[in-house]
Each structure stands twice: as structure tokens, then as C-alpha cells.
N, C-alpha and C. Protein backbone atom coordinates (compact mmCIF):
# COMPACT_ATOMS: atom_id res chain seq x y z
N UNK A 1 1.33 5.10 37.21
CA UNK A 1 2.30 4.03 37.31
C UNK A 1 3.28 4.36 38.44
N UNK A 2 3.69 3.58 38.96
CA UNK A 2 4.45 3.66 39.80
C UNK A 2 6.21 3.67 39.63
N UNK A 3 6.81 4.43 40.58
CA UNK A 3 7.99 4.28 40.25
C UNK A 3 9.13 3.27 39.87
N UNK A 4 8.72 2.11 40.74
CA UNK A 4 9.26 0.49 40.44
C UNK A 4 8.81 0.39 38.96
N UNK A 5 7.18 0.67 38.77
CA UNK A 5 7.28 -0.33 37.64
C UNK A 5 7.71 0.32 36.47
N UNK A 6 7.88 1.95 36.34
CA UNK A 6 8.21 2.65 35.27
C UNK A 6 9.87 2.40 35.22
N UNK A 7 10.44 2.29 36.43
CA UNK A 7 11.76 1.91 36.10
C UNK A 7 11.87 0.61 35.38
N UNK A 8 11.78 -0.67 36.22
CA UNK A 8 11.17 -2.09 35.40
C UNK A 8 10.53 -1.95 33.91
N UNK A 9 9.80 -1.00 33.55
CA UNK A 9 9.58 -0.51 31.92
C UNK A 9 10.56 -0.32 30.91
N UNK A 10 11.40 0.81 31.78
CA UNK A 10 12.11 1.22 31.19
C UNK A 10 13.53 0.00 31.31
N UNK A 11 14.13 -0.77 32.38
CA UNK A 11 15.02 -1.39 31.94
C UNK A 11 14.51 -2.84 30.94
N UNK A 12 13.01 -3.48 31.30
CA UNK A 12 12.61 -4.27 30.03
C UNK A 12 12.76 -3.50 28.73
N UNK A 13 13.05 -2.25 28.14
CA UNK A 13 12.74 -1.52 27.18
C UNK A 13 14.71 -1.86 26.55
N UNK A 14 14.97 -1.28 27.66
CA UNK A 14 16.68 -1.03 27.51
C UNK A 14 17.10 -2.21 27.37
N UNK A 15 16.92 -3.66 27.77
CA UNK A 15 17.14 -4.91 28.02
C UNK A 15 16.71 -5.61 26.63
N UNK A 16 15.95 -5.34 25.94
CA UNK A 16 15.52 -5.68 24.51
C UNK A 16 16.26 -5.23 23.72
N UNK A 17 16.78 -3.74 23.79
CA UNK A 17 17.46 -3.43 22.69
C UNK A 17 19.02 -3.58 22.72
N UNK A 18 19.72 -3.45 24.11
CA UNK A 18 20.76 -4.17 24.42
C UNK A 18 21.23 -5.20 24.99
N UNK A 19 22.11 -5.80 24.31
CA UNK A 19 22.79 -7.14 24.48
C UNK A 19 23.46 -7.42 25.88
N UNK A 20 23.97 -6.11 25.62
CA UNK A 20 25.25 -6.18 26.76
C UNK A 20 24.71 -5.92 28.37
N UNK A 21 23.41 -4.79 28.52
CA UNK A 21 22.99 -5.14 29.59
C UNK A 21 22.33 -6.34 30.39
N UNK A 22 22.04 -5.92 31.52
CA UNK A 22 21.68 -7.22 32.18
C UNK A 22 21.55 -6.70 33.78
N UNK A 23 19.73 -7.22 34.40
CA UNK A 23 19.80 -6.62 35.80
C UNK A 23 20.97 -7.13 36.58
N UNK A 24 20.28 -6.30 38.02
CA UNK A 24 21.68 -6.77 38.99
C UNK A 24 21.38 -5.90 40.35
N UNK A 25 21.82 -6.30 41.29
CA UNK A 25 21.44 -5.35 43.21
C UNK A 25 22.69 -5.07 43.00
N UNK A 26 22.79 -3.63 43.46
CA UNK A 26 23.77 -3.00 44.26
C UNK A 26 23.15 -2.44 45.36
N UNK A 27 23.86 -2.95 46.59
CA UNK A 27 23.69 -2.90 47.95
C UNK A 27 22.15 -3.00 48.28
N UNK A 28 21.83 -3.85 46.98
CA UNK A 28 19.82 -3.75 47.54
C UNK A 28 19.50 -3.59 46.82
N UNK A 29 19.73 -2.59 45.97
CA UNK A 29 18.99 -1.79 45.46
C UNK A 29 18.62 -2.55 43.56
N UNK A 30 17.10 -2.47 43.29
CA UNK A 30 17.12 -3.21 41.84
C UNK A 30 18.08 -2.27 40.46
N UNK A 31 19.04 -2.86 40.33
CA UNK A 31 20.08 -1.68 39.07
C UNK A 31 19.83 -2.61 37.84
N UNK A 32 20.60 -1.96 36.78
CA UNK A 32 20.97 -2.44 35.56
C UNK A 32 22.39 -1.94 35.44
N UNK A 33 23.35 -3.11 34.63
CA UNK A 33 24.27 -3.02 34.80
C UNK A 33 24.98 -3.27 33.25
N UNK A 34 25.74 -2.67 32.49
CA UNK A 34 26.11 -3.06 30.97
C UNK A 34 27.55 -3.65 31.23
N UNK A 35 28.52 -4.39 30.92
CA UNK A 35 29.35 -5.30 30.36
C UNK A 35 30.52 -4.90 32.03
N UNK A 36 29.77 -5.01 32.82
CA UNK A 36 29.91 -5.91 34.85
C UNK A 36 29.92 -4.04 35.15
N UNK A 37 29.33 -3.12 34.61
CA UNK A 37 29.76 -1.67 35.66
C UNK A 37 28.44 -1.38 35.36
N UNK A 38 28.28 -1.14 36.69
CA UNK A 38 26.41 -0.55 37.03
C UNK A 38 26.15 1.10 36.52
N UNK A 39 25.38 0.97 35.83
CA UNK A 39 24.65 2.02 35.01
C UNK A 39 23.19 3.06 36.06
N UNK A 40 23.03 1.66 36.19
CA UNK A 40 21.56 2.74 37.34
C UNK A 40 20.96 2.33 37.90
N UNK A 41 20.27 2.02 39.03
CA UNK A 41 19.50 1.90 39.55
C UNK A 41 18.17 2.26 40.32
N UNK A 42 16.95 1.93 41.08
CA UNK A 42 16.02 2.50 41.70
C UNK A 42 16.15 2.71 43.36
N UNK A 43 15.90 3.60 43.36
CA UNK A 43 16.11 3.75 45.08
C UNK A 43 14.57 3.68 45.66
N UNK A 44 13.72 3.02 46.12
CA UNK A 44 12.53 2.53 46.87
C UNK A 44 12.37 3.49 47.89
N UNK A 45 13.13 4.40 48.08
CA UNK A 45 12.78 5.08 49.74
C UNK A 45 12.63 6.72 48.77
N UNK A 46 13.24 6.55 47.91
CA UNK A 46 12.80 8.02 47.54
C UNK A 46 12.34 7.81 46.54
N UNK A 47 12.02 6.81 45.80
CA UNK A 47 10.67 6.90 44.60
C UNK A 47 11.49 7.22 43.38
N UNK A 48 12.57 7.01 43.33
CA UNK A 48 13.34 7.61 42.01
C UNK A 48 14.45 6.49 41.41
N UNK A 49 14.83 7.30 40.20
CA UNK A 49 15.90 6.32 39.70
C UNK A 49 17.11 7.12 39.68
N UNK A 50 17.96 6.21 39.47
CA UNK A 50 19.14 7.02 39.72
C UNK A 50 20.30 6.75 38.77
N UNK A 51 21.24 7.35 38.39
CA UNK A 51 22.31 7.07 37.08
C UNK A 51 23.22 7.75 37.53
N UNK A 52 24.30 6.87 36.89
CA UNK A 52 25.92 6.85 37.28
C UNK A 52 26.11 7.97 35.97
N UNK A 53 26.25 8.81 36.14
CA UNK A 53 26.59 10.13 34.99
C UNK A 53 28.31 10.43 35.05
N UNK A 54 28.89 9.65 34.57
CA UNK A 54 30.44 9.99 34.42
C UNK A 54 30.91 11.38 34.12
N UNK A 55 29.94 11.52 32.54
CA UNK A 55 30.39 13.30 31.98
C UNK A 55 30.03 14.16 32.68
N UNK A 56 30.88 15.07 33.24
CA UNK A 56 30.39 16.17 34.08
C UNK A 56 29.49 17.37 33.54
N UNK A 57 29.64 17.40 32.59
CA UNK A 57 28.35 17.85 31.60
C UNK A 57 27.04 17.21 31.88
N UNK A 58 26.94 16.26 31.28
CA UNK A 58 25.52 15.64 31.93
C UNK A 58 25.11 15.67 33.34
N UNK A 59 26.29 14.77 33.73
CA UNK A 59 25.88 15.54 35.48
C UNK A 59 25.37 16.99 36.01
N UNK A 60 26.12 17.92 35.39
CA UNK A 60 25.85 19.22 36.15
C UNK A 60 24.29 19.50 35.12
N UNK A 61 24.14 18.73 33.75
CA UNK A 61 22.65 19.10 33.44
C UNK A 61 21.46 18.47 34.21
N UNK A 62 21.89 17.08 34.70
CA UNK A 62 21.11 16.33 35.31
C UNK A 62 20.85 17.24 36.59
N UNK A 63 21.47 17.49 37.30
CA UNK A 63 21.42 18.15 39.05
C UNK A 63 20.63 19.49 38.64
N UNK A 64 20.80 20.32 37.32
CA UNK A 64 19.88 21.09 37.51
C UNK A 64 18.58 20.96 37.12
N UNK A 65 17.92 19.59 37.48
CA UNK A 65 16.35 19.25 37.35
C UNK A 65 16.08 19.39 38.64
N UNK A 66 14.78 20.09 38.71
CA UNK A 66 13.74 20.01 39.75
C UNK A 66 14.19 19.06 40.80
N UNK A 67 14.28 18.39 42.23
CA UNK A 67 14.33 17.65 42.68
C UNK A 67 15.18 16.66 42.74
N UNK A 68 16.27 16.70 41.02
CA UNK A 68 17.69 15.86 41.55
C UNK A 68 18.51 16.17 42.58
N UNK A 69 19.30 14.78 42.28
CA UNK A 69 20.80 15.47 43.89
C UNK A 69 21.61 13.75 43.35
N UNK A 70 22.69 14.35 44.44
CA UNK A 70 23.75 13.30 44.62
C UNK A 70 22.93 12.39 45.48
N UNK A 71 23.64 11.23 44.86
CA UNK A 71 23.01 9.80 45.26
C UNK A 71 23.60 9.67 46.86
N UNK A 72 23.07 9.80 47.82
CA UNK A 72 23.76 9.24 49.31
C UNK A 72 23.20 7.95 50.14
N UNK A 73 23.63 6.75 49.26
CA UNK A 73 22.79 5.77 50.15
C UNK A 73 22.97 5.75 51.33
N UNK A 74 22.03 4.79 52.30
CA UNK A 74 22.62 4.59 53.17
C UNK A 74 22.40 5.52 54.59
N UNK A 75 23.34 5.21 55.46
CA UNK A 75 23.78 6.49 56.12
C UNK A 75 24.67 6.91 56.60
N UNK A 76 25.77 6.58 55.45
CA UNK A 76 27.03 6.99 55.87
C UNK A 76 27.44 8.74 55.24
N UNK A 77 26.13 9.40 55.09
CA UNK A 77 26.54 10.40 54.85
C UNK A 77 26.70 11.28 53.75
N UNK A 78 28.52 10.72 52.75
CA UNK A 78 28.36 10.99 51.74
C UNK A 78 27.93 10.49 50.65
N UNK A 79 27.87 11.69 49.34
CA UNK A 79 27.67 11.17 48.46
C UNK A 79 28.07 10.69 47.61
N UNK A 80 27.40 9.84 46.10
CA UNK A 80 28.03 9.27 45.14
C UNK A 80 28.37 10.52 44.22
N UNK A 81 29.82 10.60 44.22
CA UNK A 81 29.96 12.01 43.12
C UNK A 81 29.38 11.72 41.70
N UNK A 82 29.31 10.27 41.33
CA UNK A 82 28.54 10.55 39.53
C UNK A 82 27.51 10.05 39.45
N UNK A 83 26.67 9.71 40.40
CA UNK A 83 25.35 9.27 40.74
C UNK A 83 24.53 10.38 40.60
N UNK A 84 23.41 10.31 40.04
CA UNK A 84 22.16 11.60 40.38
C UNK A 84 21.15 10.71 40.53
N UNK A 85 20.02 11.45 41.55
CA UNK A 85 18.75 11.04 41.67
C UNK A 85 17.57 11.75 41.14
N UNK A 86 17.22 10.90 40.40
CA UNK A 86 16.02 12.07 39.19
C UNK A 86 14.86 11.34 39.67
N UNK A 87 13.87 11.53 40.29
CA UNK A 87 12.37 11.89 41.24
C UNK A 87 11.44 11.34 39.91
N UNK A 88 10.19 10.51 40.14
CA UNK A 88 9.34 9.57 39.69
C UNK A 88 8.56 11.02 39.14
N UNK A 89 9.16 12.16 39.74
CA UNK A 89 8.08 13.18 39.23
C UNK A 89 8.58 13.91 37.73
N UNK A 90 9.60 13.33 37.35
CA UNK A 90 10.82 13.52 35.93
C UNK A 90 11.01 12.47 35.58
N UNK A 91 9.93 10.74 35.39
CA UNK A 91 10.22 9.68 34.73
C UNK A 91 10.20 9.93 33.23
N UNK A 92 9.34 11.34 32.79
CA UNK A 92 9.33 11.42 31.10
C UNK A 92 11.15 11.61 30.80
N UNK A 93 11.96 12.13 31.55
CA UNK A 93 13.21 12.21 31.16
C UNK A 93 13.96 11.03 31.61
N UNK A 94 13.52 9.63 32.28
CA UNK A 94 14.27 8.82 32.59
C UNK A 94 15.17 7.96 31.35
N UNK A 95 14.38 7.95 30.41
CA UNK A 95 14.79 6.78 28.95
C UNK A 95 16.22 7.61 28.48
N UNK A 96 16.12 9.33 28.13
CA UNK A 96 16.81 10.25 27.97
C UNK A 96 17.79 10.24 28.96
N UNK A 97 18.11 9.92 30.26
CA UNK A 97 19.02 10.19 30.85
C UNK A 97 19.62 8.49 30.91
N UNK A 98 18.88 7.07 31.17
CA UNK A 98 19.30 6.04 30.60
C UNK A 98 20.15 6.12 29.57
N UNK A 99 20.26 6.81 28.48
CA UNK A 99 20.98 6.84 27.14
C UNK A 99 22.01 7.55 27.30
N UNK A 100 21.84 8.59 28.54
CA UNK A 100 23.22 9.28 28.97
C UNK A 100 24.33 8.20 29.76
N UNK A 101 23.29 7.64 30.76
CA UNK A 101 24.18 7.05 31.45
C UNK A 101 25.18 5.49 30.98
N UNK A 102 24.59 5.33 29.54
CA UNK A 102 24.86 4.09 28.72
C UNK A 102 25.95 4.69 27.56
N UNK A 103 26.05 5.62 27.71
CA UNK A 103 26.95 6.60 26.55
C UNK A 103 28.37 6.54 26.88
């Protein structure tokens, strides 16, 4: 499966069981967003999804997976400090980190 559509899985999955979400683009990009503040989205150029991780706990657990990092769209450089990018090659932990980033 591919990375689009396992994300698209997973927000039809998240989208059934909550009310309050609802898709949405930020700067392009296909996100999901719960009650107007964006939760996560897919980034197409690097094959991954990505989540707004507020708790710095989760964050610093998220960044130590294989292949995460700070979200840097774009090319202006920096990064999103509560953004992580977790790699199509760690989608078994995407639903699990969805529930972080919805917490």
C-alpha cells in the first residue's frame, strides 16, 4: 500500500470514529484537522505522515524512531518545532501516534 493511501485509511478510520475531525490542505499538503487546529498531515515528497506532537514527551519519543525528524516544509529552511515526520516505513505506528497527536 502506498503511503497516500495508508494515510487516507487511516484518516477514513479516524473520521468514522470522530465527530469533530474533518479533512483539510495546509499549504498543499492533504491534513486532518479536529475542531479548526490541524492535527496531521501527509507530505508526498517524502512518503510520510506527519503530526503536530504538542507534548514534548511524545515528541522527543516520536524523533527517536528510525527515520523521523522535524517537519521543514518548503524551503525556507526551518523547522516545525511540534511537527514530526514518521516515514511510510513506520505506518504500523501511524494510528498510535494519530491518537497522540488527537490527545
Amino acid at each position: 500500500m502506498s503511503g497516500r493511501a495508508a494515510f487516507d485509511e487511516l484518516c477514513d478510520d479516524l473520521l468514522a470514529r470522530d465527530g469533530d475531525l474533518q479533512r483539510a490542505q495546509m499549504m498543499g499538503y492533504p491534513s486532518l484537522k479536529r475542531n479548526g487546529r490541524l492535527v496531521a498531515c501527509f507530505s508526498a515528497s517524502e512518503d510520510a505522515m506527519v503530526f503536530r506532537l504538542p507534548d514534548p514527551a511524545a515528541r522527543a519519543e516520536t524523533l527517536a524512531l528510525e527515520g523521523a525528524h522535524l517537519f521543514a516544509p518548503g524551503r525556507r529552511g526551518s523547522a516545525f518545532e511540534q511537527w514530526v515526520v514518521v516515514p511510510r516505513a513506520l505506518a504500523e505506528r501511524w494510528p498510535e501516534l494519530a491518537e497522540r497527536a488527537l490527545a
